[in-house]
C-alpha atoms as a PDB file:
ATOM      1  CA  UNK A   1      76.989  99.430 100.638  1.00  0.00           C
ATOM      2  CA  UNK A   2      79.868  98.105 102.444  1.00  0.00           C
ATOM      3  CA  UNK A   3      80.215  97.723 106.028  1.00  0.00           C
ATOM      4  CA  UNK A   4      82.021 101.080 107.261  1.00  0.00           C
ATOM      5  CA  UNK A   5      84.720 100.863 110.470  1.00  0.00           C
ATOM      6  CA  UNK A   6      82.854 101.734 114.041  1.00  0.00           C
ATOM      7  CA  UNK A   7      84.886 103.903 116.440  1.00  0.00           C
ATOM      8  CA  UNK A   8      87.180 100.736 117.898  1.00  0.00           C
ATOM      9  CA  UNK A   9      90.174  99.221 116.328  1.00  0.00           C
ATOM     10  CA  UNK A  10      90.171  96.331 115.334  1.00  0.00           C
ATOM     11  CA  UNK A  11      90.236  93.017 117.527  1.00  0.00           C
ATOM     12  CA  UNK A  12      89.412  95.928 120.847  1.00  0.00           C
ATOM     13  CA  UNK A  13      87.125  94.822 122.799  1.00  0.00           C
ATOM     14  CA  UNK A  14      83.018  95.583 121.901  1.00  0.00           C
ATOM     15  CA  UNK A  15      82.016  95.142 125.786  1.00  0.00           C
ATOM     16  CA  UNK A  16      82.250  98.951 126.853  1.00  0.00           C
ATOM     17  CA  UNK A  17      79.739 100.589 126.129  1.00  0.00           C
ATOM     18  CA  UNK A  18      80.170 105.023 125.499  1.00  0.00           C
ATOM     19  CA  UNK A  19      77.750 106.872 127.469  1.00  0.00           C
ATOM     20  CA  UNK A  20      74.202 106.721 127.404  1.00  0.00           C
ATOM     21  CA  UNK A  21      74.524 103.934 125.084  1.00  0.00           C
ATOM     22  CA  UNK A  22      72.228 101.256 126.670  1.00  0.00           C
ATOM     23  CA  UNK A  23      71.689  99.335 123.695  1.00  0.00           C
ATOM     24  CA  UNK A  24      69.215  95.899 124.787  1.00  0.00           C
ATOM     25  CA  UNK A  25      70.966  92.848 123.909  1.00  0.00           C
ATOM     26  CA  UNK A  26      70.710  90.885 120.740  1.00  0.00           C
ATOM     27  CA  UNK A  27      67.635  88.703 121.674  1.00  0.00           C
ATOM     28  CA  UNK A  28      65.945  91.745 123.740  1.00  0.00           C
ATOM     29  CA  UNK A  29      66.325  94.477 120.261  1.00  0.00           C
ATOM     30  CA  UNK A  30      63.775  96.165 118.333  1.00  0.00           C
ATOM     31  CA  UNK A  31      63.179  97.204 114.751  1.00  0.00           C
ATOM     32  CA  UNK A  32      63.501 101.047 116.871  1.00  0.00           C
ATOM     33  CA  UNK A  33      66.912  99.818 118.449  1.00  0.00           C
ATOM     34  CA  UNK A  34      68.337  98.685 114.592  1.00  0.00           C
ATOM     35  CA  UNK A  35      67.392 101.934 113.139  1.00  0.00           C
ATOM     36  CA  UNK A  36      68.898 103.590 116.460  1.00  0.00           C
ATOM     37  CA  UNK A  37      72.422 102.269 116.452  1.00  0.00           C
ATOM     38  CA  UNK A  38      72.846 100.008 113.540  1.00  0.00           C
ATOM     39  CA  UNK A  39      71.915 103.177 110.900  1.00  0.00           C
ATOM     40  CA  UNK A  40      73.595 105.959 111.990  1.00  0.00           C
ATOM     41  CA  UNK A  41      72.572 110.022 111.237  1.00  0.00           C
ATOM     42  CA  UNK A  42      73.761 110.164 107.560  1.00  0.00           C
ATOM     43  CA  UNK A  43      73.991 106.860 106.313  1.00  0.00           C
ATOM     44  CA  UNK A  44      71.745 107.270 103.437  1.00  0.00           C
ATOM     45  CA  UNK A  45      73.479 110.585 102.272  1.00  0.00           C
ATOM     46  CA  UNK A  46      76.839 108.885 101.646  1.00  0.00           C
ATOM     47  CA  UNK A  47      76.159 109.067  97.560  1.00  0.00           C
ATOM     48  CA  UNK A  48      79.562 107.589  97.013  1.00  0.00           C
ATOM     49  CA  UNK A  49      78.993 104.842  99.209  1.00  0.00           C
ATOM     50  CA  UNK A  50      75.187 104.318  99.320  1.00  0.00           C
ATOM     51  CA  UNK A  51      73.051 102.564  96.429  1.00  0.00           C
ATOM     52  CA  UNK A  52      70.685 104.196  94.903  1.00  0.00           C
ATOM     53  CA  UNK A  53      68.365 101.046  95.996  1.00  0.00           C
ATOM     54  CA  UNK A  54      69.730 101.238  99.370  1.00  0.00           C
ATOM     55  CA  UNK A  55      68.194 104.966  99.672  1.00  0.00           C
ATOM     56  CA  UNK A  56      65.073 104.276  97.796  1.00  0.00           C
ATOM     57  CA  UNK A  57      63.981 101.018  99.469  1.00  0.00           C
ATOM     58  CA  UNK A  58      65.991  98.642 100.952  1.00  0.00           C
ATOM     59  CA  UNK A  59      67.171 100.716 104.294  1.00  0.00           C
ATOM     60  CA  UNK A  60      63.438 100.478 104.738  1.00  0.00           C
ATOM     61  CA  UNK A  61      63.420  96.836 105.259  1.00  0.00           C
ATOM     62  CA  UNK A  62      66.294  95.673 106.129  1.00  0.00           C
ATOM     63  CA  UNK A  63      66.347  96.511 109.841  1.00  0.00           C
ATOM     64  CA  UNK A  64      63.373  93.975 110.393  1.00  0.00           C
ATOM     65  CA  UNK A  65      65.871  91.254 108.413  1.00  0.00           C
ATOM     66  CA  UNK A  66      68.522  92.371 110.999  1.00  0.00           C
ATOM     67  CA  UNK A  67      65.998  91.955 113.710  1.00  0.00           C
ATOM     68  CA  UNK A  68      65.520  88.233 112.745  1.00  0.00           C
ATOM     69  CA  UNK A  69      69.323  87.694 112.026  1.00  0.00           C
ATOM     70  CA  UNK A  70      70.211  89.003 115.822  1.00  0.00           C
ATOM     71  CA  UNK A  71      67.415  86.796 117.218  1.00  0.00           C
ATOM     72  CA  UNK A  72      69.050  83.971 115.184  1.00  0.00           C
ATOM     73  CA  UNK A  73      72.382  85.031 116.705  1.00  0.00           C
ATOM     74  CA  UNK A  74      74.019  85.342 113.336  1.00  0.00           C
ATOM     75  CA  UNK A  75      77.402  87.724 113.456  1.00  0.00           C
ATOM     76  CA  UNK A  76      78.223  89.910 110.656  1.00  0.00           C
ATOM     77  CA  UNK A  77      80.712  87.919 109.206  1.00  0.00           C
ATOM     78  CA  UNK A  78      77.945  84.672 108.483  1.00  0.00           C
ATOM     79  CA  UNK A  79      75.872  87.505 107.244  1.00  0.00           C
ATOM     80  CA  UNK A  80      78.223  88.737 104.430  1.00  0.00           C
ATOM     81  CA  UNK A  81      79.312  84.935 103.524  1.00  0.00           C
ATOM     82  CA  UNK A  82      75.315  84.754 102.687  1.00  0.00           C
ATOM     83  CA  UNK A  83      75.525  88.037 100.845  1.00  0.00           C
ATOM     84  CA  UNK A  84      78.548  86.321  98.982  1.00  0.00           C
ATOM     85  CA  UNK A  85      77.009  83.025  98.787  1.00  0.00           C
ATOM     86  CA  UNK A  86      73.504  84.906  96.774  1.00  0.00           C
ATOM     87  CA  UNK A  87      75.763  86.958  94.761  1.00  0.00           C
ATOM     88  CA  UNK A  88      77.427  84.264  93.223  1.00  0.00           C
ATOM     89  CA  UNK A  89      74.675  81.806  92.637  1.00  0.00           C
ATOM     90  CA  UNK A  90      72.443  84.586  91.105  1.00  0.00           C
ATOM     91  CA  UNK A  91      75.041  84.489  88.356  1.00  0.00           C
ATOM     92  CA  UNK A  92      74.573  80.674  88.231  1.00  0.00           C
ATOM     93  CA  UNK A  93      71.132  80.842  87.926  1.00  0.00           C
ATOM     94  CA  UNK A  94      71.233  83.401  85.139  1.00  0.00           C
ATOM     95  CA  UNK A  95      73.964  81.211  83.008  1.00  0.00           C
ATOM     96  CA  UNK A  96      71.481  77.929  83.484  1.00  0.00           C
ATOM     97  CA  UNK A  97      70.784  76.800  80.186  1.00  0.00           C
ATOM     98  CA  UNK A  98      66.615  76.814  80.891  1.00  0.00           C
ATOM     99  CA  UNK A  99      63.824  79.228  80.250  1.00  0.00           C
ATOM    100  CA  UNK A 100      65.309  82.460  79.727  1.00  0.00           C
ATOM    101  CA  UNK A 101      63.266  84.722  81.460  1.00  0.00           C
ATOM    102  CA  UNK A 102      62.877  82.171  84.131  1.00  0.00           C
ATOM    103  CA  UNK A 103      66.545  82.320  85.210  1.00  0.00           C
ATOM    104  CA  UNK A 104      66.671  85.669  84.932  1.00  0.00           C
ATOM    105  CA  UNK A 105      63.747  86.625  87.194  1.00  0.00           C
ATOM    106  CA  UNK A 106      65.551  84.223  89.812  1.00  0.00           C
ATOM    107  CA  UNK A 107      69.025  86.150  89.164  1.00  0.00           C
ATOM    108  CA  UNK A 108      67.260  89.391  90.214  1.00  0.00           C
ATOM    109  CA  UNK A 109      65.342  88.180  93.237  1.00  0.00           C
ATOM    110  CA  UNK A 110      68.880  86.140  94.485  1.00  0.00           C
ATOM    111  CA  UNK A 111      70.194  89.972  93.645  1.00  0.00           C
ATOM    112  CA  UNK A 112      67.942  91.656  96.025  1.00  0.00           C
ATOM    113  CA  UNK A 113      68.761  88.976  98.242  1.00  0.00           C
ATOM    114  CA  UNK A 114      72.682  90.042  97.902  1.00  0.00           C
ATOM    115  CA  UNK A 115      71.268  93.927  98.339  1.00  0.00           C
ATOM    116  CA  UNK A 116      69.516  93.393 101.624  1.00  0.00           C
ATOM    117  CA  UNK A 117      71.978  91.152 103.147  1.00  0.00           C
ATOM    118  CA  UNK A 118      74.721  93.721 102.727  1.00  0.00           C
ATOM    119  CA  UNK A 119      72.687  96.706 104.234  1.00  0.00           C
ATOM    120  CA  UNK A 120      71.722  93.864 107.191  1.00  0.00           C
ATOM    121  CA  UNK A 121      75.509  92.724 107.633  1.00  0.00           C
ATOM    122  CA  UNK A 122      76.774  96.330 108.556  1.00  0.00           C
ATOM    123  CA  UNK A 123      73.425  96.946 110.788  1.00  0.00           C
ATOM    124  CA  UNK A 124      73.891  93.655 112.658  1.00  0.00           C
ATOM    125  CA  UNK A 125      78.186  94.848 112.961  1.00  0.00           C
ATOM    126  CA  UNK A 126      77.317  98.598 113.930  1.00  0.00           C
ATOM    127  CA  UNK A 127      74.509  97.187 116.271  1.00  0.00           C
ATOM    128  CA  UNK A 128      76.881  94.901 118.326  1.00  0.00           C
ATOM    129  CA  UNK A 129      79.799  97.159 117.908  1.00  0.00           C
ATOM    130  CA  UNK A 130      81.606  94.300 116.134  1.00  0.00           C
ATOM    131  CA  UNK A 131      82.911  96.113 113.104  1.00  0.00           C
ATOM    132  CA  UNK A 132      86.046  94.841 111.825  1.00  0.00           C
ATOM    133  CA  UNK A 133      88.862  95.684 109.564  1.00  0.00           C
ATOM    134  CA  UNK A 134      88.277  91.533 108.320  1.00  0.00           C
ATOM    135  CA  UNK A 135      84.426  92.615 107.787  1.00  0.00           C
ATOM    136  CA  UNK A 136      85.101  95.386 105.398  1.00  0.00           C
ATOM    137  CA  UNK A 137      87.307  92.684 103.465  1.00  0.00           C
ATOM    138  CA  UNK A 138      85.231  90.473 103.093  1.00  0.00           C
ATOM    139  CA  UNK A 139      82.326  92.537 101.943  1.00  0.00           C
ATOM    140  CA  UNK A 140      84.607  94.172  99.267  1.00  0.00           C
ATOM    141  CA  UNK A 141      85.512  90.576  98.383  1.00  0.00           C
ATOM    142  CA  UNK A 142      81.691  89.729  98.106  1.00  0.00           C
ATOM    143  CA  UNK A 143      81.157  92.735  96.088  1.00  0.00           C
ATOM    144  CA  UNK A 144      83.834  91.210  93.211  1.00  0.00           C
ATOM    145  CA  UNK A 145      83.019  88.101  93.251  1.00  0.00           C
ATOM    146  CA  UNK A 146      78.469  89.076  93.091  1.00  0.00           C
ATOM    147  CA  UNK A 147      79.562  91.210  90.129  1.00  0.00           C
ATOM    148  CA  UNK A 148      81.671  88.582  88.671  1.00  0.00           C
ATOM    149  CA  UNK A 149      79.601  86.129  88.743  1.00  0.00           C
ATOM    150  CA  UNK A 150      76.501  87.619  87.171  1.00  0.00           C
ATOM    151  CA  UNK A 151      78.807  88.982  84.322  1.00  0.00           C
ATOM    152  CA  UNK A 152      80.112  85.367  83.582  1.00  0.00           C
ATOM    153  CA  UNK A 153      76.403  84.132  84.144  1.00  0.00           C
ATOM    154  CA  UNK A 154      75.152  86.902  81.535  1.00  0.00           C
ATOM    155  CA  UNK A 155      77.419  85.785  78.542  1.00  0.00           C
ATOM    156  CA  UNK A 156      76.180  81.991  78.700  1.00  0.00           C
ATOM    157  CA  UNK A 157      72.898  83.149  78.794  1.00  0.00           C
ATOM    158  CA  UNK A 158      73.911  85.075  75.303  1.00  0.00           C
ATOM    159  CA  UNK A 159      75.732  82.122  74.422  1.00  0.00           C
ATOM    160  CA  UNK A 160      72.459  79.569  74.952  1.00  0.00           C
ATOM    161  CA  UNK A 161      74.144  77.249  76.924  1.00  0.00           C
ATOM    162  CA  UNK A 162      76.945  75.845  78.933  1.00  0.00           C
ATOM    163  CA  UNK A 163      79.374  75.888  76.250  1.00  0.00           C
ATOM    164  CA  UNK A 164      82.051  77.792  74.987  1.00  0.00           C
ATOM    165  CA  UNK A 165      81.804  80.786  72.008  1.00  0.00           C
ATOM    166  CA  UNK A 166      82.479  83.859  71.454  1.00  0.00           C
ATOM    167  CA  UNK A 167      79.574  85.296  73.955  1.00  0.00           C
ATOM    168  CA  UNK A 168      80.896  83.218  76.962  1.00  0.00           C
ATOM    169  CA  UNK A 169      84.455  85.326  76.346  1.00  0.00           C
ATOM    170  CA  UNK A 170      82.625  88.903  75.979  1.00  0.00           C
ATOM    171  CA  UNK A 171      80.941  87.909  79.074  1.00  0.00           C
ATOM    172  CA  UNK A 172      84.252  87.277  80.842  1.00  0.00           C
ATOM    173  CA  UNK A 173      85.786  90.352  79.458  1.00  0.00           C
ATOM    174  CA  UNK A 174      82.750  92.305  80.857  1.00  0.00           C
ATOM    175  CA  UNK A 175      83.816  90.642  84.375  1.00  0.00           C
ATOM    176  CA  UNK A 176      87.409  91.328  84.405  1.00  0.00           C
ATOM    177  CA  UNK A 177      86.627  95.385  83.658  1.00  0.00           C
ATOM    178  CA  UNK A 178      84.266  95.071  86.432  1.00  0.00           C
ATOM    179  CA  UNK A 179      86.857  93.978  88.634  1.00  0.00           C
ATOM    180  CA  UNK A 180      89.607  95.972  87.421  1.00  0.00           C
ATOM    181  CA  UNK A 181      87.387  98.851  88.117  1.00  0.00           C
ATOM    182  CA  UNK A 182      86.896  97.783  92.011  1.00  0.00           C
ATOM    183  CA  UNK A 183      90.785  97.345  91.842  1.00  0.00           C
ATOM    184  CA  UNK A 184      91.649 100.598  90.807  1.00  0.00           C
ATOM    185  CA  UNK A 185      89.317 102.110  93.297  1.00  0.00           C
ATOM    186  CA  UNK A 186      91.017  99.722  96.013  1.00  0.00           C
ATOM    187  CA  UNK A 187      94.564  99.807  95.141  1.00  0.00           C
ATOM    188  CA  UNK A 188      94.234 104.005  96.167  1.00  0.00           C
ATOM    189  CA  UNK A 189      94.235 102.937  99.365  1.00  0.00           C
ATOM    190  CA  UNK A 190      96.681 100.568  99.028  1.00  0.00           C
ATOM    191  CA  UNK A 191      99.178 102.832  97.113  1.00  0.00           C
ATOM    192  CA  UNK A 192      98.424 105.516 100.131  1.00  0.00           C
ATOM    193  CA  UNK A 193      99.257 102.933 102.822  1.00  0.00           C
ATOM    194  CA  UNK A 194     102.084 101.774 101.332  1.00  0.00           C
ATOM    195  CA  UNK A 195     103.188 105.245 101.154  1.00  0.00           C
ATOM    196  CA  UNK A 196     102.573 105.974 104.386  1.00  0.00           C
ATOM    197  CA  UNK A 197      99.821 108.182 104.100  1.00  0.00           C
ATOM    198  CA  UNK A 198      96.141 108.110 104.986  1.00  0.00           C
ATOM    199  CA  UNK A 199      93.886 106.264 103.624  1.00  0.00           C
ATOM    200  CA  UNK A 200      91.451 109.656 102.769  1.00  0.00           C
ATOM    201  CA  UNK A 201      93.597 112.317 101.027  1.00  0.00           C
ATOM    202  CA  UNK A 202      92.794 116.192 101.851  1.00  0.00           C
ATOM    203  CA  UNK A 203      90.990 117.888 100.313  1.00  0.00           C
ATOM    204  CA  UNK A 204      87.547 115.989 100.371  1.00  0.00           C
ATOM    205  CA  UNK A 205      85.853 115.841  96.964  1.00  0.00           C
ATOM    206  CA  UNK A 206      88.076 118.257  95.544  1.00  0.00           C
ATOM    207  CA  UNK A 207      91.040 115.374  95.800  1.00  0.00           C
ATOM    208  CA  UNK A 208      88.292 113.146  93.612  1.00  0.00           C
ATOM    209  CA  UNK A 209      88.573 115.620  90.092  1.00  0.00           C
ATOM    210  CA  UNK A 210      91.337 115.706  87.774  1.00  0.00           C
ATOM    211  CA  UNK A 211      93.490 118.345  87.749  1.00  0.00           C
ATOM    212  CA  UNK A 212      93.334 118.981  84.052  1.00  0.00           C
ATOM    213  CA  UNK A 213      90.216 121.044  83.106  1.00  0.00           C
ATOM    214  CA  UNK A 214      89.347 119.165  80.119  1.00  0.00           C
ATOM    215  CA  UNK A 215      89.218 115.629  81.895  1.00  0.00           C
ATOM    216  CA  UNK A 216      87.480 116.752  84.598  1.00  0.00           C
ATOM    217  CA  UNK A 217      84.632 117.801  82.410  1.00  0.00           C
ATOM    218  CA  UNK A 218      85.058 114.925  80.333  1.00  0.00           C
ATOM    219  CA  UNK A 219      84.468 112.934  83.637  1.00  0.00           C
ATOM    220  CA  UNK A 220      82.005 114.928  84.895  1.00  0.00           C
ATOM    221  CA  UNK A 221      79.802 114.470  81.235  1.00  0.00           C
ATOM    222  CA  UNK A 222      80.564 110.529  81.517  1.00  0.00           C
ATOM    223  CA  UNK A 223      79.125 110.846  85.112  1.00  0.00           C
ATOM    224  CA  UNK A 224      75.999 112.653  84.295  1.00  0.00           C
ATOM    225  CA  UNK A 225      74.856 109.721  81.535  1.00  0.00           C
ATOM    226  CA  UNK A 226      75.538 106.837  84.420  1.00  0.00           C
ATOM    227  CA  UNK A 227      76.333 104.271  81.843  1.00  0.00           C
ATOM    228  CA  UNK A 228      78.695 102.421  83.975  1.00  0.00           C
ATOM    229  CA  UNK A 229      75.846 101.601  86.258  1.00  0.00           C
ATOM    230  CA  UNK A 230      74.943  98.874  83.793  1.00  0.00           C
ATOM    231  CA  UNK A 231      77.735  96.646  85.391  1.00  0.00           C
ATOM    232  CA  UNK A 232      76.495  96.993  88.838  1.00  0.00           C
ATOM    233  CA  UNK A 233      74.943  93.620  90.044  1.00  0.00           C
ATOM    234  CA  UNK A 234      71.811  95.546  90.886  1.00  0.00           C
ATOM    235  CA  UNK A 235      70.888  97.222  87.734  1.00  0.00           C
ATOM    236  CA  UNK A 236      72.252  94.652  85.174  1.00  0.00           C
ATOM    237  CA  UNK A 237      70.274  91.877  87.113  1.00  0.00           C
ATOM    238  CA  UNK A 238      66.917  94.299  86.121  1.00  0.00           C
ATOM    239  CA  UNK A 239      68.526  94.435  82.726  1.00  0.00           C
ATOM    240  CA  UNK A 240      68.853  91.104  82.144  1.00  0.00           C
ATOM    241  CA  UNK A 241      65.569  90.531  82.768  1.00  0.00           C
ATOM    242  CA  UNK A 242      64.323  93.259  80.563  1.00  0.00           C
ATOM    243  CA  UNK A 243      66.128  91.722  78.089  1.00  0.00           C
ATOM    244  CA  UNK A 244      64.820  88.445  78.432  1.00  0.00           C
ATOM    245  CA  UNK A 245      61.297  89.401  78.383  1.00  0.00           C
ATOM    246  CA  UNK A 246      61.921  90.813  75.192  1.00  0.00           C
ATOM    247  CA  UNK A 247      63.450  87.966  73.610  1.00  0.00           C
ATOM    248  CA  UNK A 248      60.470  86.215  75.087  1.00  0.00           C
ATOM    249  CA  UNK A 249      57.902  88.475  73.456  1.00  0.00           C
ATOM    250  CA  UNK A 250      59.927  88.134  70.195  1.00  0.00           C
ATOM    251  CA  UNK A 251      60.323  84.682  69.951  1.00  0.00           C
ATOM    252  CA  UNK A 252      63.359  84.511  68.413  1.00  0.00           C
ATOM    253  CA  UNK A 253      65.702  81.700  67.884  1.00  0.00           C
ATOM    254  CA  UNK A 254      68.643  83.400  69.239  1.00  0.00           C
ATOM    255  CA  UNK A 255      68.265  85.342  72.642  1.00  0.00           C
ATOM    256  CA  UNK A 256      69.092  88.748  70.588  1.00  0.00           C
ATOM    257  CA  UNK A 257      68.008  91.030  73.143  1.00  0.00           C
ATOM    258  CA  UNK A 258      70.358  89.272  75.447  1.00  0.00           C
ATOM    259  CA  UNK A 259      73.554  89.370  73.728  1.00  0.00           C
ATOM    260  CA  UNK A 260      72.912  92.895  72.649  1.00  0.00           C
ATOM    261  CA  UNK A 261      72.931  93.753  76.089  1.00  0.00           C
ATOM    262  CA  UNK A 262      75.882  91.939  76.158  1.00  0.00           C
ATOM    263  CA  UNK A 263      77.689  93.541  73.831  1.00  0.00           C
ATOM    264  CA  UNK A 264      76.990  97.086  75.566  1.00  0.00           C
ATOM    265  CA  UNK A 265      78.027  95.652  79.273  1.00  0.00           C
ATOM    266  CA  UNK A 266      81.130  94.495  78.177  1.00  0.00           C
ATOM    267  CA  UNK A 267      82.067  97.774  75.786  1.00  0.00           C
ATOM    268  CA  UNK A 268      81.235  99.886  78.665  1.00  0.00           C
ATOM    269  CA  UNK A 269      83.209  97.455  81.426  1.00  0.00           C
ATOM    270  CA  UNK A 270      86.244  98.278  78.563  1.00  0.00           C
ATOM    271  CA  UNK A 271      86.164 101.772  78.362  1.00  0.00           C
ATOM    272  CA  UNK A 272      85.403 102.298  81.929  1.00  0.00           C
ATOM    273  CA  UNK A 273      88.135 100.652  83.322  1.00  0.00           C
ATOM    274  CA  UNK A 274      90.356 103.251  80.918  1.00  0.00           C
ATOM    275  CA  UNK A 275      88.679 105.875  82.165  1.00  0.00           C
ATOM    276  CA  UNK A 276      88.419 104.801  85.460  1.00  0.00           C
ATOM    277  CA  UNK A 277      92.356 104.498  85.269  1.00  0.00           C
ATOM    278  CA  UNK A 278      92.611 108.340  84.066  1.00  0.00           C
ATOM    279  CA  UNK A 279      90.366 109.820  86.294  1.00  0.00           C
ATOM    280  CA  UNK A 280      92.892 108.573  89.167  1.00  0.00           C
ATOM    281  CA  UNK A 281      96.015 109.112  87.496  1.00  0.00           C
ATOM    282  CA  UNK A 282      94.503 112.661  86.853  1.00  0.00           C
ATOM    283  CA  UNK A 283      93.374 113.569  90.294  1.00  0.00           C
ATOM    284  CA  UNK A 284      95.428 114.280  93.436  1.00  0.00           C
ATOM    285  CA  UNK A 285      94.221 110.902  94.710  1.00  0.00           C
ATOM    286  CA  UNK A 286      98.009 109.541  94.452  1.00  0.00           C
ATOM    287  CA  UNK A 287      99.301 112.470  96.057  1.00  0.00           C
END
């Protein structure tokens, strides 16, 4: 859920306010005023954008957060440096070399921590008109580094400890698909600009699907089964625990549930960043 661009460029001025905009000041908002002007008409609908958490739950609650985070007088930039800041120790909590399930209950909870934060970040920024081309950095940047982290964190919890073997390095290879992925996604935008062209190419959706029949229903198959979601720092942090709580029930001397899980995050991280790759080359996304 990243922090979309308001109507002024960047580094204008957020003082004038459009018409019929009377929005109370920071200490003198409501929970109302948050879901008013800091959640626009659409927000939940944008599927490509949106987390499925996001829609289900978290929108819910996070305008109260962003209530307490104006009255604190915290901008969106400190906002996203938490989101950053939760993301990354989740995945240090989940690669502590304690109680299994233990660490990874406290992964998941630092996760939803990460999840709220970045819905309250872009509510706080569309609220105070203070959106920023530096604000949507830094909240891709927290996105790499959240996913990163708990990727990294998940193979030393397969390995048992801080020490190096062979589940530490699947653990990393998981992380560098995941970001690979984001960078493929990312460096569109780049390779546009560079170009000289817009960021958005025409077309809408239609510029999203491969031109060749075949891939495109090969990518629409391997988008029906949603197996790449397991990299996503929401749903692997519930998977990790799953997997945790099994290997508690079990017993075992090895955390088998764990590394299996492992195993699957970083084959799919693999082939995902392949296809990924094809799906763009594929489209009209470069054109």
């Amino acid at each position: 859920m990243s922090r979309p661009m308001g109507a002024e460029l960047p580094g204008q001025s957020d003082s004038a306010e459009p018409p019929g905009d009377h929005r109370p000041h920071r200490k003198g908002a409501k929970v109302a005023d948050i879901r008013r002007y800091g959640q626009p008409p659409g927000l939940k609908d944008r599927r490509n954008e949106e987390h499925w958490a996001g829609r289900l739950y978290m929108r819910d609650l996070s305008p109260y957060f962003a209530w307490i985070a104006l009255r604190l007088g915290l901008s969106p930039n400190q906002l996203t440096y938490l989101m950053m800041l939760s993301g990354v120790v989740a995945g240090v909590v989940v690669s502590l070399p304690v109680t299994e399930l233990w660490t990874a209950i406290g992964g998941a909870v630092l996760i939803q921590i990460y999840l709220l934060l970045d819905c309250v970040d872009g509510e706080v920024a569309r609220y105070l008109r203070q959106t920023s081309v530096a604000g949507v950095f830094l909240d891709r940047i927290g996105h790499y580094l959240s996913e990163v982290s708990l990727l990294v964190g998940l193979g030393f919890m397969a390995q048992g400890g801080w020490e190096n073997g062979g589940w530490v390095e699947l653990g990393l290879l998981a992380a560098l698909g995941a970001a690979l992925i984001k960078a493929e996604t990312d460096n569109v935008v780049v390779a546009r600009a560079k170009s000289g062209l817009p960021a958005d190419p025409s077309g809408g959706d239609r510029a999203l699907r491969p031109r060749s029949t075949g891939i495109a229903l090969a990518r629409q198959a391997v988008s029906m089964l949603r197996f790449h979601r397991i990299i996503g720092a929401v749903e692997l942090s519930l998977l990790i625990v799953a997997a945790a709580a099994i290997d508690t029930v079990l017993g075992t001397a090895t955390p088998a549930a764990v590394r299996v899980l492992t195993v699957a995050v970083a084959a799919v991280a693999v082939l995902q960043t392949l296809l990924h790759l094809v799906s763009i080359l594929a489209s009209r996304r470069l054109k």
